[in-house]
Protein backbone atom coordinates (compact mmCIF):
# COMPACT_ATOMS: atom_id res chain seq x y z
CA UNK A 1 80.78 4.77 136.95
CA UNK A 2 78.75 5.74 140.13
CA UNK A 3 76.18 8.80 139.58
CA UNK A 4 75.09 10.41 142.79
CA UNK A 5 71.42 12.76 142.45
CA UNK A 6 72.49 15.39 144.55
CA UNK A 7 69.24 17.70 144.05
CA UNK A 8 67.13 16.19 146.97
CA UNK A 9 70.21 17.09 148.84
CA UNK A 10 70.38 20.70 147.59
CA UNK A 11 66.87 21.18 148.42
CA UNK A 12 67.43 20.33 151.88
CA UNK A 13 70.05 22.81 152.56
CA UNK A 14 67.65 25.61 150.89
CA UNK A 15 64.92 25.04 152.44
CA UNK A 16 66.90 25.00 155.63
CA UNK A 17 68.34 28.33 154.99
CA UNK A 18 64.93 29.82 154.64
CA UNK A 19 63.75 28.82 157.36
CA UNK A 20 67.04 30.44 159.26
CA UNK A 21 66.38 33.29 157.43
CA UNK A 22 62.59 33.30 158.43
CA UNK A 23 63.93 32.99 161.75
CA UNK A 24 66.42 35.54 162.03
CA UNK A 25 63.95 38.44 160.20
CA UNK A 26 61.73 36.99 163.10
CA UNK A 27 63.97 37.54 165.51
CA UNK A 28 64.77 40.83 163.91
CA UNK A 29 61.47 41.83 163.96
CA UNK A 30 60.93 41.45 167.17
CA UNK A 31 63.77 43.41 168.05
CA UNK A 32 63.00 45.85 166.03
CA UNK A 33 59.17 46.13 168.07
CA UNK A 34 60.55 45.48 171.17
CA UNK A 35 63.13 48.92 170.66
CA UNK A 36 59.89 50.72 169.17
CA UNK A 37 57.79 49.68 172.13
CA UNK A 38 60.98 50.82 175.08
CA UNK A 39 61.50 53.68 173.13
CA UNK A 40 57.56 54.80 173.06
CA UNK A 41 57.44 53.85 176.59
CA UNK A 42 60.01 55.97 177.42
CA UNK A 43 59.05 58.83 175.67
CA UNK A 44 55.67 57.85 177.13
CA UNK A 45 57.23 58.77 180.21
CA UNK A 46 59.38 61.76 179.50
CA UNK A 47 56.30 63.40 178.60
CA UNK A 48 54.08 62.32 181.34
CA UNK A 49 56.94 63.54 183.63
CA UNK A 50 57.06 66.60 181.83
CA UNK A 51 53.11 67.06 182.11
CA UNK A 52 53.36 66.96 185.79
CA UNK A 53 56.18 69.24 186.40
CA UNK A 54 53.84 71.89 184.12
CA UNK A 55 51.19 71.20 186.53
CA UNK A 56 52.99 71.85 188.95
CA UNK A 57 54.28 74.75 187.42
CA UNK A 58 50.64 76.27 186.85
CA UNK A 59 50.20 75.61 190.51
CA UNK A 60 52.56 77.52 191.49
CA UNK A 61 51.92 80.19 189.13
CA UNK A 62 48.38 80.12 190.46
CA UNK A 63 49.51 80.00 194.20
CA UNK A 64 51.89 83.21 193.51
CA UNK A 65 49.23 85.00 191.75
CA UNK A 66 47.09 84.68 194.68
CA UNK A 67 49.43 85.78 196.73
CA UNK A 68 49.82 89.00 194.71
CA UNK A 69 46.75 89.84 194.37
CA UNK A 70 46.02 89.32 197.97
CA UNK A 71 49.19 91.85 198.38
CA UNK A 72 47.93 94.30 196.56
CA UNK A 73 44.70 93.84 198.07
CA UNK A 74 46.46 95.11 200.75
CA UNK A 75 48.10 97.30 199.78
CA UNK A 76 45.27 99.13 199.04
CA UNK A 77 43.96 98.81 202.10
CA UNK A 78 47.39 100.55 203.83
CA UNK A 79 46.44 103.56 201.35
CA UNK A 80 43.23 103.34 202.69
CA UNK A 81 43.75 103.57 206.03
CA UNK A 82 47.12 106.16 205.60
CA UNK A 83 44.11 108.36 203.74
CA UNK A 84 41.75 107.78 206.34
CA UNK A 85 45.07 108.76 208.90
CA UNK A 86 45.92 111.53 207.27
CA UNK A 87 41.77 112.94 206.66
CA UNK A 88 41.66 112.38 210.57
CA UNK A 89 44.73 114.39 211.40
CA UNK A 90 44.21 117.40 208.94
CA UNK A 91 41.01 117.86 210.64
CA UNK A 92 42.00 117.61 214.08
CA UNK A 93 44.67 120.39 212.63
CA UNK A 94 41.72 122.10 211.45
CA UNK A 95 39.83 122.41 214.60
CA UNK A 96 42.95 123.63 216.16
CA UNK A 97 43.62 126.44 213.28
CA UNK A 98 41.12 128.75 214.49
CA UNK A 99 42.26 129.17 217.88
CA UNK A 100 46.27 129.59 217.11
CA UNK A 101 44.89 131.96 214.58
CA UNK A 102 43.36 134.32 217.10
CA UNK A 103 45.98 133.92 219.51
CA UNK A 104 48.52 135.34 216.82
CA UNK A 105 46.03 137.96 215.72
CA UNK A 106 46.11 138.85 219.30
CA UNK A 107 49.64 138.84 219.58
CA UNK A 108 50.88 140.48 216.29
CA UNK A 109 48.05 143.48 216.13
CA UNK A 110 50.11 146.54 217.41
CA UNK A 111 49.02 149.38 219.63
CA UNK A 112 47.15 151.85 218.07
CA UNK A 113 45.50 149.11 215.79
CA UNK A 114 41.99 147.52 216.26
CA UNK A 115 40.30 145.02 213.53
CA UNK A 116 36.41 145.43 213.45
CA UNK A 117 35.76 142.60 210.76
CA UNK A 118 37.12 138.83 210.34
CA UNK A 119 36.07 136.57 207.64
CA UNK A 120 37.26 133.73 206.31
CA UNK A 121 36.68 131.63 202.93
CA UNK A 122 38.74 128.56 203.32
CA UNK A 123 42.48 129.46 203.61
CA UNK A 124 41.83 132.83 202.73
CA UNK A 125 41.16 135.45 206.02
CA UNK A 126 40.30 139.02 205.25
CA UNK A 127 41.00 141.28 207.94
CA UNK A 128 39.19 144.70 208.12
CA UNK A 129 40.43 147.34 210.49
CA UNK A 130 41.28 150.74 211.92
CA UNK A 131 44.65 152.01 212.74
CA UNK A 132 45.83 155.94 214.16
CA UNK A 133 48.92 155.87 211.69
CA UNK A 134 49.53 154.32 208.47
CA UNK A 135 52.98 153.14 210.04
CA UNK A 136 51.11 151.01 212.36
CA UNK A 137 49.28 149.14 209.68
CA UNK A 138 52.94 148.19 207.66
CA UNK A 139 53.98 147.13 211.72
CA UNK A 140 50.95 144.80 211.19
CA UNK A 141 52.01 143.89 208.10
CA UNK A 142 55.53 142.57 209.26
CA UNK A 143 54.44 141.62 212.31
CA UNK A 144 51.84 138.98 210.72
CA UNK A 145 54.83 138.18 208.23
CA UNK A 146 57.86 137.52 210.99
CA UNK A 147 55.58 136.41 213.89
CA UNK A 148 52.52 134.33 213.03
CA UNK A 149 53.62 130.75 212.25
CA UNK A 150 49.99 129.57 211.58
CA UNK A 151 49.59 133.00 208.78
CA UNK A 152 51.26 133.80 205.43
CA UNK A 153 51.63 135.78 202.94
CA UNK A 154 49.92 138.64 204.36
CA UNK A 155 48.80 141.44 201.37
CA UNK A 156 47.31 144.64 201.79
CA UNK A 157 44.36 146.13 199.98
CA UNK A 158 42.76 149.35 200.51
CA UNK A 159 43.62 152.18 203.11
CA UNK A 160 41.75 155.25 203.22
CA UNK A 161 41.50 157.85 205.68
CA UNK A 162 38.01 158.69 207.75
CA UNK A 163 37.61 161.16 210.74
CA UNK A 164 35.61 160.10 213.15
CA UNK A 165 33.39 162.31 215.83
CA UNK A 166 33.43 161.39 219.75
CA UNK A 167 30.12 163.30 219.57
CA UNK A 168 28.29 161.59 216.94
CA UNK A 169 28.78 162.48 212.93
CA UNK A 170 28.25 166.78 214.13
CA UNK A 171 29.49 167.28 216.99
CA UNK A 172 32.52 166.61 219.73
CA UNK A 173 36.37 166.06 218.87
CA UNK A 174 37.19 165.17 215.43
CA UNK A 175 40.22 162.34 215.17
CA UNK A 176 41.43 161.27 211.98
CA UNK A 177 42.04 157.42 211.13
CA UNK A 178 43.08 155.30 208.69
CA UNK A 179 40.44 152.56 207.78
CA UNK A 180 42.20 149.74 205.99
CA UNK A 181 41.61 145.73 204.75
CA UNK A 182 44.16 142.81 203.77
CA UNK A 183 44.50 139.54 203.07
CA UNK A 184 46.27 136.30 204.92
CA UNK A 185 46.73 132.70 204.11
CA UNK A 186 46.26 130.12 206.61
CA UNK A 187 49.49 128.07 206.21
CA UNK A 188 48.23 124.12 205.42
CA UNK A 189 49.76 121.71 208.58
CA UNK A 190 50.56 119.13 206.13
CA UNK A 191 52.70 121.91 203.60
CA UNK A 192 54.67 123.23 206.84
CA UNK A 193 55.63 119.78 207.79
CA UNK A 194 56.86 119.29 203.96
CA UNK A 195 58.59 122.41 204.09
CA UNK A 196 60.08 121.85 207.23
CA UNK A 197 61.64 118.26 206.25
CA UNK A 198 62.85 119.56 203.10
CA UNK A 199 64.47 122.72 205.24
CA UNK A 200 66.17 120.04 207.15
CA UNK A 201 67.74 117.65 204.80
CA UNK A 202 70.67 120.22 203.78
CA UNK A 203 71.65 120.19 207.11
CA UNK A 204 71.23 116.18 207.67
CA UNK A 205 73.45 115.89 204.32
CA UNK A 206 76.23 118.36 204.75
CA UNK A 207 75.98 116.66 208.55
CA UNK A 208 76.99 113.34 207.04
């Protein structure tokens, strides 16, 4: 009978099959770090991609705030110069107040009426005066009402009645007057113009 030691043998084929299996958990290792590593890199790169479109972003952000505050830099320069417009005008309407206010006074004081003391204290005019008939001073009063665009609201105060001597305070014909006073509004340029628009957009609307 023929014996056969088989254990050199069997230790052969094991350690054979752990060095395959040192090799494949090798090569499985290194798979395993090379996957790590690409995936790292790539989000590696996702992020740096994702840094530069933010700083971009902020850029952008920064470029459009500049931009707005230059616009409302000026802005307020427009309302600057619309104020200094508009200061400009008003007193150019202010010089011309005066004279379209004694040209009405001129035109609207009636016969029979004569005003001895002007004074004014800013929009405010007080008129002092004489008239022969208390009916001339209400044709004053309507006449300084219906025809003196630059004057409004015209209010009367006090009316009393004085004679008054030709000869001096003794002597020579007596003739009996009414002394009186009242109170007009210069109208403001700027508040007529309002008015007047707003007087006109009925008419532009039921016009449409």
């Amino acid at each position: 009978m023929i014996r056969i030691n088989l254990l050199p043998h069997r230790e052969m084929r094991r350690q054979q099959r752990k060095k395959e299996f040192n090799v494949h958990a090798g090569i499985v290792a290194a798979i395993g770090v090379g996957i790590a590593f690409g995936v790292g890199m790539l989000i590696n790169s996702q992020i740096d991609a994702q840094e530069t479109r933010n700083r971009f972003i902020q850029t952008r952000i920064a470029d459009l705030d500049a931009q707005i505050k230059e616009i409302a830099n000026l802005e307020e320069e427009i309302e600057s110069l619309r104020a200094r417009q508009e200061s400009v005008e008003q007193l150019q309407s202010n010089h011309k107040i005066p004279v379209h206010m004694m040209y009405e006074l001129v035109e609207v004081v009636p016969e029979g009426v004569y005003l001895t003391r002007l004074s004014q204290n800013g929009s405010l005019v007080s008129l002092t005066g004489r008239a022969q008939t208390t009916e001339r001073i209400a044709d004053l009063l309507r006449n300084l009402t219906t025809q003196a665009p630059t004057l409004d609201k015209p209010q009367l105060g006090e009316i009393k009645a004085i004679t008054l001597r030709s000869g001096g305070p003794t002597g020579g014909e007596a003739r009996r007057l009414f002394e009186f006073s009242m109170n007009v509004v210069i109208k403001n340029p700027a508040e007529e113009k309002t008015d007047q628009a707003q007087a006109r957009r009925p008419s532009q609307v039921a016009s449409r």
